[in-house]
Protein backbone atom coordinates (compact mmCIF):
# COMPACT_ATOMS: atom_id res chain seq x y z
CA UNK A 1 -2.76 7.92 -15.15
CA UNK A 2 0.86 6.96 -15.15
CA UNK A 3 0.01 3.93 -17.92
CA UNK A 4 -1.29 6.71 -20.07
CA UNK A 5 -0.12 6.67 -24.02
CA UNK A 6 0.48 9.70 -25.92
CA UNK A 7 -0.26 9.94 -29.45
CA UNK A 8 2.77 7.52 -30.89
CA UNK A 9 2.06 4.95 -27.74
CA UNK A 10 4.63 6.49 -25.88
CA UNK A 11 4.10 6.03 -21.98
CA UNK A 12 5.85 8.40 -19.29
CA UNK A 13 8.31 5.67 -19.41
CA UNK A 14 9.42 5.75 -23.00
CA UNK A 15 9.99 9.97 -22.71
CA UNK A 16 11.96 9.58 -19.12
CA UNK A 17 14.38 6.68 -20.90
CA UNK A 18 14.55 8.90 -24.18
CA UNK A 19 15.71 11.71 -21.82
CA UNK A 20 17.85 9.59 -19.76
CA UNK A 21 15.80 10.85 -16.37
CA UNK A 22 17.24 8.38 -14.04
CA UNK A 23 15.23 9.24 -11.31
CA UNK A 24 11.82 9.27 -13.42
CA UNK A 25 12.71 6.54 -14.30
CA UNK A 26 12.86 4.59 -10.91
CA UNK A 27 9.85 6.62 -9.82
CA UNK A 28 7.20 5.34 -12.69
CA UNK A 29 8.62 2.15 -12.46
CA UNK A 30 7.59 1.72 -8.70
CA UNK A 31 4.15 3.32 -9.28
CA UNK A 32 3.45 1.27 -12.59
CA UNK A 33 6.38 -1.90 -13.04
CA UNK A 34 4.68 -3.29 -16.47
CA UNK A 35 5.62 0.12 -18.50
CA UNK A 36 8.94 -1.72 -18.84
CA UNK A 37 7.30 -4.12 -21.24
CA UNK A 38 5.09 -1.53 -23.36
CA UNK A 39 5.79 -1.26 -26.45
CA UNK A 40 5.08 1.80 -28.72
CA UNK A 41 3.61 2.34 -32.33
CA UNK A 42 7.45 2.16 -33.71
CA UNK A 43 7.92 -1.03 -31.78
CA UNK A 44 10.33 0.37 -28.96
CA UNK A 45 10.47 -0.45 -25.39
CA UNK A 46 11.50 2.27 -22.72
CA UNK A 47 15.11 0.45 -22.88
CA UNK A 48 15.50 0.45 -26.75
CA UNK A 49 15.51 4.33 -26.42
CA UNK A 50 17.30 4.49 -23.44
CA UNK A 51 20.35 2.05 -25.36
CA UNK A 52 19.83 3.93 -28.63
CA UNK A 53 20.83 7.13 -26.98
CA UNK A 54 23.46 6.14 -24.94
CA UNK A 55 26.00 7.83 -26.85
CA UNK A 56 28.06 11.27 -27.03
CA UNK A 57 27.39 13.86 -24.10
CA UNK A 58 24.27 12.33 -22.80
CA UNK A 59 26.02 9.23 -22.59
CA UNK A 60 26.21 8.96 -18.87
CA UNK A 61 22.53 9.69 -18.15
CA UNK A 62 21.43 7.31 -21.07
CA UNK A 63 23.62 4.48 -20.01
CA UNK A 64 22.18 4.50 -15.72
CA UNK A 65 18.71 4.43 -17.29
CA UNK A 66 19.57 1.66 -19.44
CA UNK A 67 20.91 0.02 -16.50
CA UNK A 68 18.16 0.86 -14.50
CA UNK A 69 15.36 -0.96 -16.84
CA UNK A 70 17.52 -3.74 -17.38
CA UNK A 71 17.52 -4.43 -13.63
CA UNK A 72 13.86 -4.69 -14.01
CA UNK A 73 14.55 -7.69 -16.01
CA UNK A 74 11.96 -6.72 -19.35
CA UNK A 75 10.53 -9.18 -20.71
CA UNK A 76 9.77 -7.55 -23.94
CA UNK A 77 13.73 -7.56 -24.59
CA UNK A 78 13.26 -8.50 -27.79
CA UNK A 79 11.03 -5.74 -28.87
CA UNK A 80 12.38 -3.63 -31.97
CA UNK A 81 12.10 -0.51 -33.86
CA UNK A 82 12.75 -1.99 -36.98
CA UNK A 83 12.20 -5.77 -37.93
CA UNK A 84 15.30 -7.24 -37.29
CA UNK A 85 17.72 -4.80 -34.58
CA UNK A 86 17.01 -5.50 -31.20
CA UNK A 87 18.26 -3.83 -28.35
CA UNK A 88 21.93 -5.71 -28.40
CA UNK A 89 22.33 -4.91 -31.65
CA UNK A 90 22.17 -1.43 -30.91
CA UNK A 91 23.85 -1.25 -28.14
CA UNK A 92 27.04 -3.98 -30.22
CA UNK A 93 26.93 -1.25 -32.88
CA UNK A 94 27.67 1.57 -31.11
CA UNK A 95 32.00 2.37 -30.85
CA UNK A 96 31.51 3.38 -27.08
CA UNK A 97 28.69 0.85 -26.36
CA UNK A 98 29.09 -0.31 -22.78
CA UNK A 99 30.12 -3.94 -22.68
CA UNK A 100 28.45 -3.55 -18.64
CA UNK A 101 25.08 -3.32 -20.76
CA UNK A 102 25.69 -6.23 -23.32
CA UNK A 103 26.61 -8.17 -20.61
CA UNK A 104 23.28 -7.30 -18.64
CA UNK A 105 21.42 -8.17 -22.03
CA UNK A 106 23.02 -11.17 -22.07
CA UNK A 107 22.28 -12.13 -18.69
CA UNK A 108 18.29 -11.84 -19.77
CA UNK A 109 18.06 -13.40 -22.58
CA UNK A 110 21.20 -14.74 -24.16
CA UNK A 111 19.93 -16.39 -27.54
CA UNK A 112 20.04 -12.66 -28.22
CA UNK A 113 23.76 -12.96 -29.39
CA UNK A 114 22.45 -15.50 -32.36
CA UNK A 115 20.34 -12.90 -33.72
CA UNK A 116 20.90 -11.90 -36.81
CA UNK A 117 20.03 -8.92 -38.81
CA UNK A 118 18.24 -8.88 -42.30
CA UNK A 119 21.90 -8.30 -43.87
CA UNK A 120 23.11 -11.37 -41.83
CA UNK A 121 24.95 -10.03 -39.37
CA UNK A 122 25.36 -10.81 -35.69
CA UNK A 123 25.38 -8.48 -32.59
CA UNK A 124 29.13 -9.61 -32.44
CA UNK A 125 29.84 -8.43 -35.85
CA UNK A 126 28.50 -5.45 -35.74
CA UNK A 127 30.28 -4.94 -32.12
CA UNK A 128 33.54 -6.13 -34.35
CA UNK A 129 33.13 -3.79 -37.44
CA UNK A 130 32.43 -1.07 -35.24
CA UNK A 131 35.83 -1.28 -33.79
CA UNK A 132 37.94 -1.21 -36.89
């Protein structure tokens, strides 16, 4: 039951990272490890939503689940909600992005930093604009 889909293709998984539930989180993936790689009907991974939302007050919460998948090593890193922004560029775009996450991105898959966008632009520009 714990691979069970909602409506959107949303497992347990994807809701726990959206809500930053660190410890639900740990607990689905011991019971079920290959939710880390499902993808739902937008295209999104448990760890796009969890690096999506790690921002403002939830920050904190968003940011250990994030870390949390990523030690899980996904395979589906590449997954994305829209056709061309993975999960780096996210997380690059963001002002308070964690560089701790980009660098555990990295450390999967690091042909990641060579993506580009459909405007042409690079995780490292956007991590670059966002700074101005």
């Amino acid at each position: 039951m714990v691979d069970a889909t909602d409506f959107d293709g949303c497992t347990a998984l994807h809701h726990a990272a959206k809500s930053g539930s660190c410890r639900v989180v740990e607990l689905l993936l011991a019971a079920s490890p290959t939710l880390l790689d499902v993808v739902d009907k937008d295209g999104c991974t448990a760890l796009l939503y969890a690096v999506i939302r790690q921002h403002g007050a939830a920050s904190k919460h968003h940011f250990e689940t994030a870390s949390l998948l990523l030690a899980a090593k996904p395979r589906n890193i590449r997954a994305s909600a829209s056709s061309d922004w993975h999960v780096l560029h996210y997380c690059a775009s963001r002002y308070d992005g964690h560089a701790e996450t980009v660098e555990k991105i990295l450390a999967i898959d690091p042909g990641l930093v060579r993506t580009l966008t459909a405007e042409l632009q690079t995780p490292l520009w956007l991590m670059g604009a966002t700074m101005r």
